[in-house]
C-alpha atoms as a PDB file:
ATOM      1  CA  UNK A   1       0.000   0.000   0.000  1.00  0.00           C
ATOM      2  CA  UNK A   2       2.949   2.630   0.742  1.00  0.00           C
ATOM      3  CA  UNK A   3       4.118   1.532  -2.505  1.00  0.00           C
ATOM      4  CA  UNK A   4       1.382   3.096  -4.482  1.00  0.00           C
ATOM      5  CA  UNK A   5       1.621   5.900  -1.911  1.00  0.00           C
ATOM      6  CA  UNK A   6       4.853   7.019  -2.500  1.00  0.00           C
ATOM      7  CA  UNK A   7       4.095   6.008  -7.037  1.00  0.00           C
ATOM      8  CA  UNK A   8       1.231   8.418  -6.853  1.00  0.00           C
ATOM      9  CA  UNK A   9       3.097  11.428  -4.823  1.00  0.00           C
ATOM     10  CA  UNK A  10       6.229  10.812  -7.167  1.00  0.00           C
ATOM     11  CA  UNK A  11       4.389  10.975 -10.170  1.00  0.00           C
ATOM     12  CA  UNK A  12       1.974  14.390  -8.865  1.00  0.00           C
ATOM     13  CA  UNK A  13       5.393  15.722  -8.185  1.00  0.00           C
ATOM     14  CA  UNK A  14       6.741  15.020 -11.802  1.00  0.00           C
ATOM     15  CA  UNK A  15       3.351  16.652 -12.629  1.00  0.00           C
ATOM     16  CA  UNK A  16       4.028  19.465 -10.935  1.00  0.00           C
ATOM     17  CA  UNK A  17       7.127  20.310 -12.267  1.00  0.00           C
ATOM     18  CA  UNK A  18       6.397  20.021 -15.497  1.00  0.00           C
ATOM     19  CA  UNK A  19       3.403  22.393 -15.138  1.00  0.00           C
ATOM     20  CA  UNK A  20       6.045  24.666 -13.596  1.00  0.00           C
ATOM     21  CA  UNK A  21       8.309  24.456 -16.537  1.00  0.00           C
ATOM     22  CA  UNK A  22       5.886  24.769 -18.886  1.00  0.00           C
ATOM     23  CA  UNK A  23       4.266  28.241 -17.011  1.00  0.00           C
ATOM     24  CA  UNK A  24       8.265  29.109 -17.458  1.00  0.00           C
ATOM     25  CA  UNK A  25       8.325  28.669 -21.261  1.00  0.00           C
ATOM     26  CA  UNK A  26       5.062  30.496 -21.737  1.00  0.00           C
ATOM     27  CA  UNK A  27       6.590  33.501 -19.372  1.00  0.00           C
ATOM     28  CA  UNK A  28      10.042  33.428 -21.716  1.00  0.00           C
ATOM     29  CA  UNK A  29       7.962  33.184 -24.792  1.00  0.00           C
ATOM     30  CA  UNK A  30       5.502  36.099 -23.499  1.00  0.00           C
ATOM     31  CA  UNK A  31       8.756  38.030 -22.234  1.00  0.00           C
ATOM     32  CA  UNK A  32      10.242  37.344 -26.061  1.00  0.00           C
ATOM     33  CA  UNK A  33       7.180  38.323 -27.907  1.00  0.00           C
ATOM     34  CA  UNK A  34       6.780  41.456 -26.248  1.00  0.00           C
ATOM     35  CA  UNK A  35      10.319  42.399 -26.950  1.00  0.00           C
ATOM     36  CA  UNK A  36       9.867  41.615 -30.655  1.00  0.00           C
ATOM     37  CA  UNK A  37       6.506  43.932 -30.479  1.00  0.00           C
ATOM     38  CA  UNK A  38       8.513  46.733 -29.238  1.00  0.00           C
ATOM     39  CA  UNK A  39      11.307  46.539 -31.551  1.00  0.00           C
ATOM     40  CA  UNK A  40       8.716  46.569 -34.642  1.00  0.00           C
ATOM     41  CA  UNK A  41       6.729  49.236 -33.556  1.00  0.00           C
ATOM     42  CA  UNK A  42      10.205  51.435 -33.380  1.00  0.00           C
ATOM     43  CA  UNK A  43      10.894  50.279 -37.038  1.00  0.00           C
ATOM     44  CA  UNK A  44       7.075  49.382 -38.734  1.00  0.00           C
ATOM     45  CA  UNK A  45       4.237  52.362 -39.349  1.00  0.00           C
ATOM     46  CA  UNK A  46       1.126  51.102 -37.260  1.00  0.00           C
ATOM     47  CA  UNK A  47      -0.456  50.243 -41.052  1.00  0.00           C
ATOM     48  CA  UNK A  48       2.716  48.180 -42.244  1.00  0.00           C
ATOM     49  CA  UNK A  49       2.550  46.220 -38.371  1.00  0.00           C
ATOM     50  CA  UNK A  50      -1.023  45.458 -39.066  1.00  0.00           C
ATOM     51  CA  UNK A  51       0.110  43.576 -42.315  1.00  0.00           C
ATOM     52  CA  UNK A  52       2.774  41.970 -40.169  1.00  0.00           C
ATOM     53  CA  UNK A  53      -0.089  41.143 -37.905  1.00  0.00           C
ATOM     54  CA  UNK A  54      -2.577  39.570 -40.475  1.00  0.00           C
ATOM     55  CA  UNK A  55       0.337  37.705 -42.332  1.00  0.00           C
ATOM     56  CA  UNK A  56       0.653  35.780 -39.137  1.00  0.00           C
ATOM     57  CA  UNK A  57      -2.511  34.487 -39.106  1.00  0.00           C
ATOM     58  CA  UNK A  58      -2.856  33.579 -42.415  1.00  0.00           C
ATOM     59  CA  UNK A  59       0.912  32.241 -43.004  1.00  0.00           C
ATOM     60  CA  UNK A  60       3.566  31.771 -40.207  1.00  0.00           C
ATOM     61  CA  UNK A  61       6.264  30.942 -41.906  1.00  0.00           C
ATOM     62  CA  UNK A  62       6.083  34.207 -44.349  1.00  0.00           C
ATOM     63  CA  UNK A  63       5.383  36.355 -40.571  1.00  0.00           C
ATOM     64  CA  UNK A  64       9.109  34.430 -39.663  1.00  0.00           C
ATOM     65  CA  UNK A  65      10.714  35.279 -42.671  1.00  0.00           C
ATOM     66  CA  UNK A  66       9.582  38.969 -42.961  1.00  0.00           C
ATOM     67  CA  UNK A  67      10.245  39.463 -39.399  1.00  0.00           C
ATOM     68  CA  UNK A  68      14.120  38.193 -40.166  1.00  0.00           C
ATOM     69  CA  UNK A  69      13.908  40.288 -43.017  1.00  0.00           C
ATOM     70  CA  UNK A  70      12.858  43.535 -41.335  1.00  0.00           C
ATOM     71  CA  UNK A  71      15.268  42.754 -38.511  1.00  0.00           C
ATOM     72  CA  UNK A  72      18.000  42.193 -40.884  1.00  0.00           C
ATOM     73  CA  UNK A  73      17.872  45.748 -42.666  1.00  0.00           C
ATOM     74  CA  UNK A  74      17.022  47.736 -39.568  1.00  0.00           C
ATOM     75  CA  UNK A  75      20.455  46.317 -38.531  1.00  0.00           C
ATOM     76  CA  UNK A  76      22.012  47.122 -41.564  1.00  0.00           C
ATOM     77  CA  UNK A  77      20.843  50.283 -41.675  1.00  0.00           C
ATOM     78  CA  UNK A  78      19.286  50.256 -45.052  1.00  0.00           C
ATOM     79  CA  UNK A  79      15.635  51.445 -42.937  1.00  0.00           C
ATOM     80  CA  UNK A  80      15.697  55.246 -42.837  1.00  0.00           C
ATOM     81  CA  UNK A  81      12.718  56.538 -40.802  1.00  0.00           C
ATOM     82  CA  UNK A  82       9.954  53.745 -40.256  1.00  0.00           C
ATOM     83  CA  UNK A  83       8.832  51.479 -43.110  1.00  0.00           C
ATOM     84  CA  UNK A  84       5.605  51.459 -44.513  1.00  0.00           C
ATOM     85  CA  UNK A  85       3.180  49.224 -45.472  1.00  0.00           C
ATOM     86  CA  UNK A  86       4.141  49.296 -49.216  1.00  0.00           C
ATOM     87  CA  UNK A  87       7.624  48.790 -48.556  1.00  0.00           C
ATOM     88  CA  UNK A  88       6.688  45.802 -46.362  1.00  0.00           C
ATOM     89  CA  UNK A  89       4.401  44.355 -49.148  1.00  0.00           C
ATOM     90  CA  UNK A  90       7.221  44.517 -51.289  1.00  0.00           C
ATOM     91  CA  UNK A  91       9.434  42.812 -48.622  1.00  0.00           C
ATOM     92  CA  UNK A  92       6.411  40.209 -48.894  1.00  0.00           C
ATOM     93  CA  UNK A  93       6.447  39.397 -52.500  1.00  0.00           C
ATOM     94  CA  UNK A  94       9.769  38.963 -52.740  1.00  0.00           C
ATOM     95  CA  UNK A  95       9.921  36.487 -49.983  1.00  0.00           C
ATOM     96  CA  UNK A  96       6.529  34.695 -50.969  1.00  0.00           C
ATOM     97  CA  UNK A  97       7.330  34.509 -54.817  1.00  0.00           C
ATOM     98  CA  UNK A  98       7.808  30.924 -55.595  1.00  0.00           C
ATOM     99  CA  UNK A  99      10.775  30.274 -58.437  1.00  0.00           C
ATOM    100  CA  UNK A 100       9.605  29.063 -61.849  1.00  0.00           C
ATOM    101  CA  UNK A 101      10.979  25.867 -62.155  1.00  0.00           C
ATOM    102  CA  UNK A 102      11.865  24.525 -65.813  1.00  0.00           C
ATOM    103  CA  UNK A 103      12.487  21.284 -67.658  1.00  0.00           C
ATOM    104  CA  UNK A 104      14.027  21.401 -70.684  1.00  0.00           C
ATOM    105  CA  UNK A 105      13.593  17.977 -72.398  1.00  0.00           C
ATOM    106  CA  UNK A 106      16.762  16.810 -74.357  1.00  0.00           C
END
């Protein structure tokens, strides 16, 4: 009878811990995410983050790759001022446009 005692209060502590590391990945990711928000509202117009915004619903790898993108030329410093939404549907196309693929039979 202790046996299944001290089974059940070893496994409700494995429980528990997990639940605990879990709460501590969703407060890192939460943390993360609000860091990234902040950082794109100091380099996106409030129309082009929208776009951002509804790309991520609708495709989340494109939302990655933009987000690199954007990153990657605020860094670089070819952003001057805050970019807009037709710059970032440009950014969009470009990343989104599938290559043509030909066969050329011999």
């Amino acid at each position: 009878m202790e046996d299944i005692e001290e089974a059940r209060s070893k496994k409700l502590q494995e429980l528990k811990e997990k639940m605990l590391q879990r709460q501590n990945e969703e407060q890192k990711r939460a943390q993360q995410e609000m860091q990234l928000d902040a950082v794109l509202k100091s380099i996106l117009t409030q129309e082009a983050k929208t776009r951002l915004s509804n790309v991520r619903l609708v495709n989340q790898e494109l939302y990655e790759k933009a987000i690199q993108a954007v990153l990657y030329f605020a860094k670089a410093g070819q952003i001057s001022g805050k970019l807009g939404e037709e710059e970032l549907k440009a950014i969009l196309s470009k990343l989104n446009a599938k290559k043509e693929i030909t066969i050329k039979r011999k």
